[in-house]
PDB file of N, CA and C in Angstrom:
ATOM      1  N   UNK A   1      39.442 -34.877  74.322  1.00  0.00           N
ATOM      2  CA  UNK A   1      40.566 -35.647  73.812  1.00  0.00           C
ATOM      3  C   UNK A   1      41.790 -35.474  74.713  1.00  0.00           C
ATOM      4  N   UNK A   2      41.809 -34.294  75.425  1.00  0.00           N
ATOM      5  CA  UNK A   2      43.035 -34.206  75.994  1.00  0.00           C
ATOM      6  C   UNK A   2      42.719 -34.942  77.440  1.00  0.00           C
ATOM      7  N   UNK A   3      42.137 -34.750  77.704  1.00  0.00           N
ATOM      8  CA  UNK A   3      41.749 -35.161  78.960  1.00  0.00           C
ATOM      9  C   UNK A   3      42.068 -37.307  78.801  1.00  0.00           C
ATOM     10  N   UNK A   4      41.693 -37.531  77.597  1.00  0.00           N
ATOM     11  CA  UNK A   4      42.009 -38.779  77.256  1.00  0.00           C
ATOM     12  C   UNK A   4      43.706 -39.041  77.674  1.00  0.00           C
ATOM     13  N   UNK A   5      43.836 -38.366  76.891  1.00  0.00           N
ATOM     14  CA  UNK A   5      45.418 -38.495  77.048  1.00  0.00           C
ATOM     15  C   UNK A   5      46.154 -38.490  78.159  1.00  0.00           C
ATOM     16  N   UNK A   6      45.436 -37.271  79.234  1.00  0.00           N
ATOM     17  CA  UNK A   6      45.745 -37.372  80.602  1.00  0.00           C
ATOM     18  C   UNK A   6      45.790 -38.280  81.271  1.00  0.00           C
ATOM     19  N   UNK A   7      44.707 -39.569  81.179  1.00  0.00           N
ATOM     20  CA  UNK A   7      44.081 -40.413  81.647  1.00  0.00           C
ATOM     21  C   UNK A   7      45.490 -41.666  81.342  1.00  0.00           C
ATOM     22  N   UNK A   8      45.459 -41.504  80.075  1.00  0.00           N
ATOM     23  CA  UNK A   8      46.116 -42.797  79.656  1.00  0.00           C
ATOM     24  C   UNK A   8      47.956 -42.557  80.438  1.00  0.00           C
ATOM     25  N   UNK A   9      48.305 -41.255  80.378  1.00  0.00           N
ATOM     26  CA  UNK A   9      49.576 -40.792  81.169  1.00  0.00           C
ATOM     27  C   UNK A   9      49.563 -41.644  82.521  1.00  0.00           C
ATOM     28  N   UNK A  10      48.140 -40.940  83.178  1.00  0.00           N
ATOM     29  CA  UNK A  10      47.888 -41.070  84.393  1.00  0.00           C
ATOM     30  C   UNK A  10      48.291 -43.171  84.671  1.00  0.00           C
ATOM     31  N   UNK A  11      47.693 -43.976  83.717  1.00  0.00           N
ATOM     32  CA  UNK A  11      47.276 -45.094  83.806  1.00  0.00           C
ATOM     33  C   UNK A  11      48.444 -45.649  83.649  1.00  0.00           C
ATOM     34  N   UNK A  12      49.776 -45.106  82.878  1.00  0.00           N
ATOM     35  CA  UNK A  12      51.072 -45.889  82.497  1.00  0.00           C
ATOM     36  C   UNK A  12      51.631 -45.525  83.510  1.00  0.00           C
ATOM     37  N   UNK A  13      51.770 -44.565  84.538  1.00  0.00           N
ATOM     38  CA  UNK A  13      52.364 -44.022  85.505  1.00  0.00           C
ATOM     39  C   UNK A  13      51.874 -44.904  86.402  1.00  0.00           C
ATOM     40  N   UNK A  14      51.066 -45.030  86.751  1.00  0.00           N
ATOM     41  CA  UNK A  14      50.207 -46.163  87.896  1.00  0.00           C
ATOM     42  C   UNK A  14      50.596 -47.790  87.292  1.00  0.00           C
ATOM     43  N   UNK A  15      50.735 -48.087  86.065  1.00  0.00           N
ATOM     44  CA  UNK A  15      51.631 -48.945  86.111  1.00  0.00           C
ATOM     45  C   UNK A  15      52.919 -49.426  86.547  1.00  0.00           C
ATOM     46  N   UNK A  16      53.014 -48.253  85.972  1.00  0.00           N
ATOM     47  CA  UNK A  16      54.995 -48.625  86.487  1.00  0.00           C
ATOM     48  C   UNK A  16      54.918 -48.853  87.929  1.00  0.00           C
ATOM     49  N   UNK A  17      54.512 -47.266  88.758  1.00  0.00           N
ATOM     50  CA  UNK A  17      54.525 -47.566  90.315  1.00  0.00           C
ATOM     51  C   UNK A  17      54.040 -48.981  90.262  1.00  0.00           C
ATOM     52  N   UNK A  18      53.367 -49.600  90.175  1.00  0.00           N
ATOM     53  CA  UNK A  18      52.802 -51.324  90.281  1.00  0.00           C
ATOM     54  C   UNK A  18      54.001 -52.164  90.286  1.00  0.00           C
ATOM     55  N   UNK A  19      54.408 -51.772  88.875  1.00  0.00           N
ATOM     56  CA  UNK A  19      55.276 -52.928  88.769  1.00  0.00           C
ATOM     57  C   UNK A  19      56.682 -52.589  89.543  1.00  0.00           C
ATOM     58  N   UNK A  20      56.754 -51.622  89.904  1.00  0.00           N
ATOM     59  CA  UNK A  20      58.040 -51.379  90.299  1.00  0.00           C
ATOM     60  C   UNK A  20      58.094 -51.435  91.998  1.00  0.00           C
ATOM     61  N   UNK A  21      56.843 -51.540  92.799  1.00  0.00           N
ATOM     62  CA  UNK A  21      56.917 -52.023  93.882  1.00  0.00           C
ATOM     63  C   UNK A  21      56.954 -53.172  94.593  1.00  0.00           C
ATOM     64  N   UNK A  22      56.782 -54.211  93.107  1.00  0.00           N
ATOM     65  CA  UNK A  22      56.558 -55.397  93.180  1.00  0.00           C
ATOM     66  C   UNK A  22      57.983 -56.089  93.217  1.00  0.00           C
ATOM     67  N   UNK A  23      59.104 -55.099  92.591  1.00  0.00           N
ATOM     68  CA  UNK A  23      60.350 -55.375  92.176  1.00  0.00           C
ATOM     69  C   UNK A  23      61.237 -55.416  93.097  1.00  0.00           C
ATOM     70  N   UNK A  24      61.671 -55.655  94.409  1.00  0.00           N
ATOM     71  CA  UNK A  24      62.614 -54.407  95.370  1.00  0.00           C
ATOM     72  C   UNK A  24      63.812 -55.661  95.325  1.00  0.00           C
ATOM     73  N   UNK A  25      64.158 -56.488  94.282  1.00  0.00           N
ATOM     74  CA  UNK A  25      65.187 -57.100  94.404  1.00  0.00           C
ATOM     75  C   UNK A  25      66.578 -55.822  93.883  1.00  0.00           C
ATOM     76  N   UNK A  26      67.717 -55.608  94.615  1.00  0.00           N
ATOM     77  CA  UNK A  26      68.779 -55.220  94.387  1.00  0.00           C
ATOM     78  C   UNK A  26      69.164 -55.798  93.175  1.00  0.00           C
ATOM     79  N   UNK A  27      69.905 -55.091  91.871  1.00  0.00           N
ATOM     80  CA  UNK A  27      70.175 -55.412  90.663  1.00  0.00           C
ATOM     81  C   UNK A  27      71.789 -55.127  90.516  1.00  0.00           C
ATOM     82  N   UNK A  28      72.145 -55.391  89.567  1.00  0.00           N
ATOM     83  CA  UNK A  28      73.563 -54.491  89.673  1.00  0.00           C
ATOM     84  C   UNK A  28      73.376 -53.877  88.064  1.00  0.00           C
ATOM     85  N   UNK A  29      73.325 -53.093  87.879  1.00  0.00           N
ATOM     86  CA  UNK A  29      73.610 -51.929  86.611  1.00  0.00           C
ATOM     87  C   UNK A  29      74.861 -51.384  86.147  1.00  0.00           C
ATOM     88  N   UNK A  30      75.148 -52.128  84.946  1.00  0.00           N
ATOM     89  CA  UNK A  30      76.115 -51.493  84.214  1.00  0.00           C
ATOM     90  C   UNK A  30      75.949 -50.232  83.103  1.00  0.00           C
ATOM     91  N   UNK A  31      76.420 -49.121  83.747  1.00  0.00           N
ATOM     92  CA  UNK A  31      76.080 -47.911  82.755  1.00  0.00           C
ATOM     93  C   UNK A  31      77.545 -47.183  81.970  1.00  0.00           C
ATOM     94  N   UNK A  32      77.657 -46.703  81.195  1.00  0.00           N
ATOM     95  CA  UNK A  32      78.580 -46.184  80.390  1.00  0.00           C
ATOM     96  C   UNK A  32      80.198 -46.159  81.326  1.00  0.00           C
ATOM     97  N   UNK A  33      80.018 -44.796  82.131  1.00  0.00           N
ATOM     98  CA  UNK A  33      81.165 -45.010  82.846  1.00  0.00           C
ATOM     99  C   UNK A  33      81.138 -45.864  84.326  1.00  0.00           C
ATOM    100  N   UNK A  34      80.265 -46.685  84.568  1.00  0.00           N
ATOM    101  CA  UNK A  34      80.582 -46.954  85.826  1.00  0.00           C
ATOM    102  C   UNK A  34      79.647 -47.778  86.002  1.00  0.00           C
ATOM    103  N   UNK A  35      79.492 -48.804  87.457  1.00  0.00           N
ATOM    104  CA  UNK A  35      78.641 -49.401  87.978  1.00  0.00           C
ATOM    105  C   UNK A  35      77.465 -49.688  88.804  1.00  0.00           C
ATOM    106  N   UNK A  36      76.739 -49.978  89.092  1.00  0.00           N
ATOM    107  CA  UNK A  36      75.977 -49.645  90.468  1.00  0.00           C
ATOM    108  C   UNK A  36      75.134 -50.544  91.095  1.00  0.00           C
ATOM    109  N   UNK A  37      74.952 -50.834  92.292  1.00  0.00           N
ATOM    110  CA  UNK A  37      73.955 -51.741  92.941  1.00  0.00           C
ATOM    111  C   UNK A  37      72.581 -50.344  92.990  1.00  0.00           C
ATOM    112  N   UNK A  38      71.369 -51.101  92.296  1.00  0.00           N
ATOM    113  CA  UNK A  38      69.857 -50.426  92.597  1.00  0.00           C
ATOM    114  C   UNK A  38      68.921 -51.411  92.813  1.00  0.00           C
ATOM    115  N   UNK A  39      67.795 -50.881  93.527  1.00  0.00           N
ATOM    116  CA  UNK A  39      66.742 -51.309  93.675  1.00  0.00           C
ATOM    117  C   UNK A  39      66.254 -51.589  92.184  1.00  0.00           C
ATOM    118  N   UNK A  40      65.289 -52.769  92.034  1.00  0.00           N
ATOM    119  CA  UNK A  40      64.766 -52.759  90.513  1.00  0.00           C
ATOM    120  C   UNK A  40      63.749 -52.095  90.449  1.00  0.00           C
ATOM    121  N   UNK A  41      63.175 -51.464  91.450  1.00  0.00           N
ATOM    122  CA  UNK A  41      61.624 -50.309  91.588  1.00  0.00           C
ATOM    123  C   UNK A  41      62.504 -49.247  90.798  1.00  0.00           C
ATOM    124  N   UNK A  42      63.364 -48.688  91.737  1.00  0.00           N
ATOM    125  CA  UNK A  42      64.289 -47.439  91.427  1.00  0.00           C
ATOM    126  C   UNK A  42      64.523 -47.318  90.275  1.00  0.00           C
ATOM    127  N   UNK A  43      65.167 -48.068  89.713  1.00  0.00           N
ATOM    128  CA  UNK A  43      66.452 -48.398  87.945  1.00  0.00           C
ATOM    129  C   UNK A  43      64.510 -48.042  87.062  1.00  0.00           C
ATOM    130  N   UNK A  44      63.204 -49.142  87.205  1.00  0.00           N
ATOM    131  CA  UNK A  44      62.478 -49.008  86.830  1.00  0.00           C
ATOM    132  C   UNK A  44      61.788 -47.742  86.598  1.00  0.00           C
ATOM    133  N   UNK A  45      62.137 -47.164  87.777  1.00  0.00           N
ATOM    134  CA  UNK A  45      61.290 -45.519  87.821  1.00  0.00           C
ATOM    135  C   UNK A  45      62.090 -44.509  86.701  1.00  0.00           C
ATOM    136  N   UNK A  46      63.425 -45.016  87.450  1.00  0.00           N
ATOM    137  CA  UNK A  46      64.188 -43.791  86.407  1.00  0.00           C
ATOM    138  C   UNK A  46      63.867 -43.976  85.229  1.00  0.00           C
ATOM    139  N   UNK A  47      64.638 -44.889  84.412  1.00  0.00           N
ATOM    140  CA  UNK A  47      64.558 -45.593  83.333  1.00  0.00           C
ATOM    141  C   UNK A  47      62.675 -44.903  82.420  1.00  0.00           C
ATOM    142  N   UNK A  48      61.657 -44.862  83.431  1.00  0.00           N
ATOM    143  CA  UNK A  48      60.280 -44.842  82.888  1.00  0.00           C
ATOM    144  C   UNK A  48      60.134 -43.250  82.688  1.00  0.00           C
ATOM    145  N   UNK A  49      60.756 -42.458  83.924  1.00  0.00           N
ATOM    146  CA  UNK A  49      60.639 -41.366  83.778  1.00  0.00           C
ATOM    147  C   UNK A  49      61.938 -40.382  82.895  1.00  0.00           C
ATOM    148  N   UNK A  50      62.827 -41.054  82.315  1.00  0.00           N
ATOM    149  CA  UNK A  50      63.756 -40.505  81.898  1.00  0.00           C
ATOM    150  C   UNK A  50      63.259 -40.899  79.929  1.00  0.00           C
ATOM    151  N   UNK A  51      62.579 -41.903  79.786  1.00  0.00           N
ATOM    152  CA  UNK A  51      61.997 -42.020  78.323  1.00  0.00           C
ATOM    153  C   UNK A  51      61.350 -41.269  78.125  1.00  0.00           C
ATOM    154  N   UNK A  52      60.101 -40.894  78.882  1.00  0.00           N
ATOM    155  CA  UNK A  52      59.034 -39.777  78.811  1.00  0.00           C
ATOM    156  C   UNK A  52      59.512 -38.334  78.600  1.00  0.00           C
ATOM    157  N   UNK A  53      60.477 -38.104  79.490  1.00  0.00           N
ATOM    158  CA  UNK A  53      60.938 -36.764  79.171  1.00  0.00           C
ATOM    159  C   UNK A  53      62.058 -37.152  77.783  1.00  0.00           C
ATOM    160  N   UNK A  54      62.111 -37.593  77.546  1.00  0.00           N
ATOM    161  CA  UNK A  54      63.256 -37.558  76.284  1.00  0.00           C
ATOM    162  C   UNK A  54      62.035 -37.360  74.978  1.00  0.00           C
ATOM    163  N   UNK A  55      61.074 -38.820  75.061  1.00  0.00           N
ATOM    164  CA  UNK A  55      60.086 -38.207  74.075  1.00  0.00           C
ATOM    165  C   UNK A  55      59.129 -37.148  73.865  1.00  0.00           C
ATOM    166  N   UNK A  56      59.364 -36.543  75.220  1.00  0.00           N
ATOM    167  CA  UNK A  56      58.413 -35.404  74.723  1.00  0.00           C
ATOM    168  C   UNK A  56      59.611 -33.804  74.729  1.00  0.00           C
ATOM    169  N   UNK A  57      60.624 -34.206  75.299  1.00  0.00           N
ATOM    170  CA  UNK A  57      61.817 -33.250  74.438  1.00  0.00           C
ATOM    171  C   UNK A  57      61.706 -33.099  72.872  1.00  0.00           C
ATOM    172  N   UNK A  58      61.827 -34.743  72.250  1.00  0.00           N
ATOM    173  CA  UNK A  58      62.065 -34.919  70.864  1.00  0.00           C
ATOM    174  C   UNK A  58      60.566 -34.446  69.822  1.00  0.00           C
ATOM    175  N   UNK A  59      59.655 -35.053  70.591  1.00  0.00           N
ATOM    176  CA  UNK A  59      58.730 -34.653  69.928  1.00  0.00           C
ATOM    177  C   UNK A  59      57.376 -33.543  70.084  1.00  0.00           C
ATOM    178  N   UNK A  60      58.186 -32.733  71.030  1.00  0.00           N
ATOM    179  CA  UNK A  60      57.982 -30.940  71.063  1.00  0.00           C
ATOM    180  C   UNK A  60      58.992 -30.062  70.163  1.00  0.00           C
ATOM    181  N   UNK A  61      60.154 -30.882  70.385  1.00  0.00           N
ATOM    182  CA  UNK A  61      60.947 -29.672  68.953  1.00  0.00           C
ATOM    183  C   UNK A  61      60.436 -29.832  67.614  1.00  0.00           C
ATOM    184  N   UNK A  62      59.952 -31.274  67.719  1.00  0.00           N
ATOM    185  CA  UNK A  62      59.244 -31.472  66.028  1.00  0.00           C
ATOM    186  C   UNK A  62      58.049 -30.634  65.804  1.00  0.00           C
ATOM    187  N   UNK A  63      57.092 -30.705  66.759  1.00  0.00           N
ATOM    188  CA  UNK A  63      55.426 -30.171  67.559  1.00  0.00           C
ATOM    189  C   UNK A  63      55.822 -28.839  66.864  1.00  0.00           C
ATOM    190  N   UNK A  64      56.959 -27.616  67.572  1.00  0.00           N
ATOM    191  CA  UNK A  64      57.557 -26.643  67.539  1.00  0.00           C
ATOM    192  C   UNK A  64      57.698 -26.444  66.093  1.00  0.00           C
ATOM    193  N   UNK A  65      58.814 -27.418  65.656  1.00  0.00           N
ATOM    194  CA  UNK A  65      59.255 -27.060  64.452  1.00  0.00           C
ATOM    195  C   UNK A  65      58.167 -26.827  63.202  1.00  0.00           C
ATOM    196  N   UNK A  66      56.992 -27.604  63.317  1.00  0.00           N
ATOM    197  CA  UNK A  66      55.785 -27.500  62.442  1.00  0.00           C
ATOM    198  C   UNK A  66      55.375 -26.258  62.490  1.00  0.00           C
ATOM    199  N   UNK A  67      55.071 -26.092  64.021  1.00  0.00           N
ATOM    200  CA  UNK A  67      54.096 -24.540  64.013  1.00  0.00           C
ATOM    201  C   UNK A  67      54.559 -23.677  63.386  1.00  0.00           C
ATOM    202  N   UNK A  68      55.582 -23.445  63.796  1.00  0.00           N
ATOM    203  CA  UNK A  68      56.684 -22.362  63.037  1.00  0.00           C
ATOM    204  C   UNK A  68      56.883 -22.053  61.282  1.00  0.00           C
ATOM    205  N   UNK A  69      56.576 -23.180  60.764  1.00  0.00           N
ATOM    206  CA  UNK A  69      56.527 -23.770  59.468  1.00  0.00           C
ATOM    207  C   UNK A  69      55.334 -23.139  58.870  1.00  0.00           C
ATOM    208  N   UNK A  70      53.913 -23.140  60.043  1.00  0.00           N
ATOM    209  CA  UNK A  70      52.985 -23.321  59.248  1.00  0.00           C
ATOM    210  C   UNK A  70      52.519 -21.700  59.681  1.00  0.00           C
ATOM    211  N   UNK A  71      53.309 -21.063  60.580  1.00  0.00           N
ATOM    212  CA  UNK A  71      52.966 -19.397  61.015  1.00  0.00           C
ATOM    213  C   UNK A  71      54.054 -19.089  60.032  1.00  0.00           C
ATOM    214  N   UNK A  72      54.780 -19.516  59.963  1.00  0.00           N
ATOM    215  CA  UNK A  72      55.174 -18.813  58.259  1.00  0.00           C
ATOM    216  C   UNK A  72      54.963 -19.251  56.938  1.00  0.00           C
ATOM    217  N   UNK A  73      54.344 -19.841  56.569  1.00  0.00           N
ATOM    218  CA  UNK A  73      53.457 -20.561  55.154  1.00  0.00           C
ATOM    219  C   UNK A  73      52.664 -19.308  55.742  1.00  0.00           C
ATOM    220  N   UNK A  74      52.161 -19.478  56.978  1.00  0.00           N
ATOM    221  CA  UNK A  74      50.472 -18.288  57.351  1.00  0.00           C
ATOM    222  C   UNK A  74      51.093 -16.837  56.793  1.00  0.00           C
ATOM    223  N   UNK A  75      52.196 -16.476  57.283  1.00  0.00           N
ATOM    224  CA  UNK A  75      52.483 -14.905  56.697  1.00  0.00           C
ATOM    225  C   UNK A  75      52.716 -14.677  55.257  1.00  0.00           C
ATOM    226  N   UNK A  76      53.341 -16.120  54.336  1.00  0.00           N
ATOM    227  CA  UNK A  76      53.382 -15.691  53.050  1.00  0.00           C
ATOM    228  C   UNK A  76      52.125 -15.711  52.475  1.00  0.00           C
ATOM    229  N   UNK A  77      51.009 -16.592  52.843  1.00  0.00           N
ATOM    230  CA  UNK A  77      49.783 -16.676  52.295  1.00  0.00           C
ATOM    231  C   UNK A  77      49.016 -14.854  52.804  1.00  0.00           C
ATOM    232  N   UNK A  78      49.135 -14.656  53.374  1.00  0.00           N
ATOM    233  CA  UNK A  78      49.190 -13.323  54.249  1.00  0.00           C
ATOM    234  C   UNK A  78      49.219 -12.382  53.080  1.00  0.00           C
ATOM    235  N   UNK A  79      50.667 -12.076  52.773  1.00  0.00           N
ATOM    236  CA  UNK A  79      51.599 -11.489  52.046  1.00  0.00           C
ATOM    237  C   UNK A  79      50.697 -11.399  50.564  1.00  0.00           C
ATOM    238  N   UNK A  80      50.612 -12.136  50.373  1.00  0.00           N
ATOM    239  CA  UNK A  80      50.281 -12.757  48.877  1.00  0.00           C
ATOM    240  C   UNK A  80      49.115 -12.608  48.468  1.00  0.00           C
ATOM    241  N   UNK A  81      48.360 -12.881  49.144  1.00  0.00           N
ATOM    242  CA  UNK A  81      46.660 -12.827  49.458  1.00  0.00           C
ATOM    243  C   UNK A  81      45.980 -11.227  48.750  1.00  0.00           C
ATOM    244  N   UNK A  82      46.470 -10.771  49.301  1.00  0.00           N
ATOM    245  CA  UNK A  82      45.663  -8.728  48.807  1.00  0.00           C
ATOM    246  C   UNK A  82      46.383  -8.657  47.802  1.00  0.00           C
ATOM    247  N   UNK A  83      47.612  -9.184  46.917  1.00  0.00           N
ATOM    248  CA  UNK A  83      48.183  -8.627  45.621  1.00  0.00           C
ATOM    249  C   UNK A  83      47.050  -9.456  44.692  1.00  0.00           C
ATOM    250  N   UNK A  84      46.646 -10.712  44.830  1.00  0.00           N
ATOM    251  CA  UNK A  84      45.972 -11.770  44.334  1.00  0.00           C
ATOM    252  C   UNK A  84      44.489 -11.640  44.258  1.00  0.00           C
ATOM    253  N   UNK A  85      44.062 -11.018  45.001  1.00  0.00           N
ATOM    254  CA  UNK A  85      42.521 -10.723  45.283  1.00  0.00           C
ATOM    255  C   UNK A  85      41.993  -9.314  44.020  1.00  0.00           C
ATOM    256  N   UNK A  86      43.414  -8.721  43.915  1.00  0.00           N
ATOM    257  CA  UNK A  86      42.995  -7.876  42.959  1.00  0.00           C
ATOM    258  C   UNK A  86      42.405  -7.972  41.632  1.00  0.00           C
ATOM    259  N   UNK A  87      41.104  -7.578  40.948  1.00  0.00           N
ATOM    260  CA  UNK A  87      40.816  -8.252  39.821  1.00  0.00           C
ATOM    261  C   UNK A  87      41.479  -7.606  38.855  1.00  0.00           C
ATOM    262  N   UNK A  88      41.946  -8.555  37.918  1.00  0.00           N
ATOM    263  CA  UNK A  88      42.644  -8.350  36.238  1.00  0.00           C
ATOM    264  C   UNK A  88      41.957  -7.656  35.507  1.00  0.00           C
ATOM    265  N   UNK A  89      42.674  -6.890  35.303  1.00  0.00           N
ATOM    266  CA  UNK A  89      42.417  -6.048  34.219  1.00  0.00           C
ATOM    267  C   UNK A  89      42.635  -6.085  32.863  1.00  0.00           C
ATOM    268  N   UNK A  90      41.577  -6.544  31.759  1.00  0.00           N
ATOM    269  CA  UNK A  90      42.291  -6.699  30.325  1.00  0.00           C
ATOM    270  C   UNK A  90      41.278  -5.868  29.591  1.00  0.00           C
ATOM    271  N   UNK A  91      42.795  -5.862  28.416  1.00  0.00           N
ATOM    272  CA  UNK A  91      41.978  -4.789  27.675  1.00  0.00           C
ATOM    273  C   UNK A  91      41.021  -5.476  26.762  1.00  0.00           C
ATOM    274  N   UNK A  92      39.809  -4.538  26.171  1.00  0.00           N
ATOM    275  CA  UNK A  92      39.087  -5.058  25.590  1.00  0.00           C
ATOM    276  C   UNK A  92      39.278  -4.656  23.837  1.00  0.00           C
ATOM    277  N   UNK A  93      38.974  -5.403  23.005  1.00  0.00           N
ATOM    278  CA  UNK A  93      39.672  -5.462  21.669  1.00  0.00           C
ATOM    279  C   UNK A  93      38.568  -5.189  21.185  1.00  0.00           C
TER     280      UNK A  93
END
């Protein structure tokens, strides 16, 4: 499965390079503070490689935030487990 995934990385990456060599018209880019003349390969690359790392920023702290969640659910079940296993004792009438 992972190796899938590699593949499909591999295959959107080989896209872009495609499409973005196909592009080399000069653009002009308006960004927050300022302006710029780029290549449309370039603006394309960044732009492709600057989403990727943002989503896998965002959705490794989530990735993260689970594990963490579920290694501590794991220590209270832990915790809890040998008081629970003990058999009840009742009296008999």
């Amino acid at each position: 499965m992972k190796i899938i995934k590699i593949v499909i990385v591999l295959a959107l990456f080989l896209v872009a390079l495609a499409l973005g060599s196909q592009n080399q018209a000069v653009v002009s880019f308006n960004y927050l503070l300022a302006q710029g003349e780029f290549h449309l390969s370039t603006l394309l690359g960044v732009v492709f490689v600057t989403g990727f790392v943002l989503s896998w920023l965002i959705f490794g702290g989530l990735h993260l935030k689970s594990q963490l969640q579920v290694r501590k659910l794991k220590k209270q079940i832990k915790k809890l487990s040998p008081s629970t296993s003990e058999p009840v004792q009742t009296k008999a009438s």
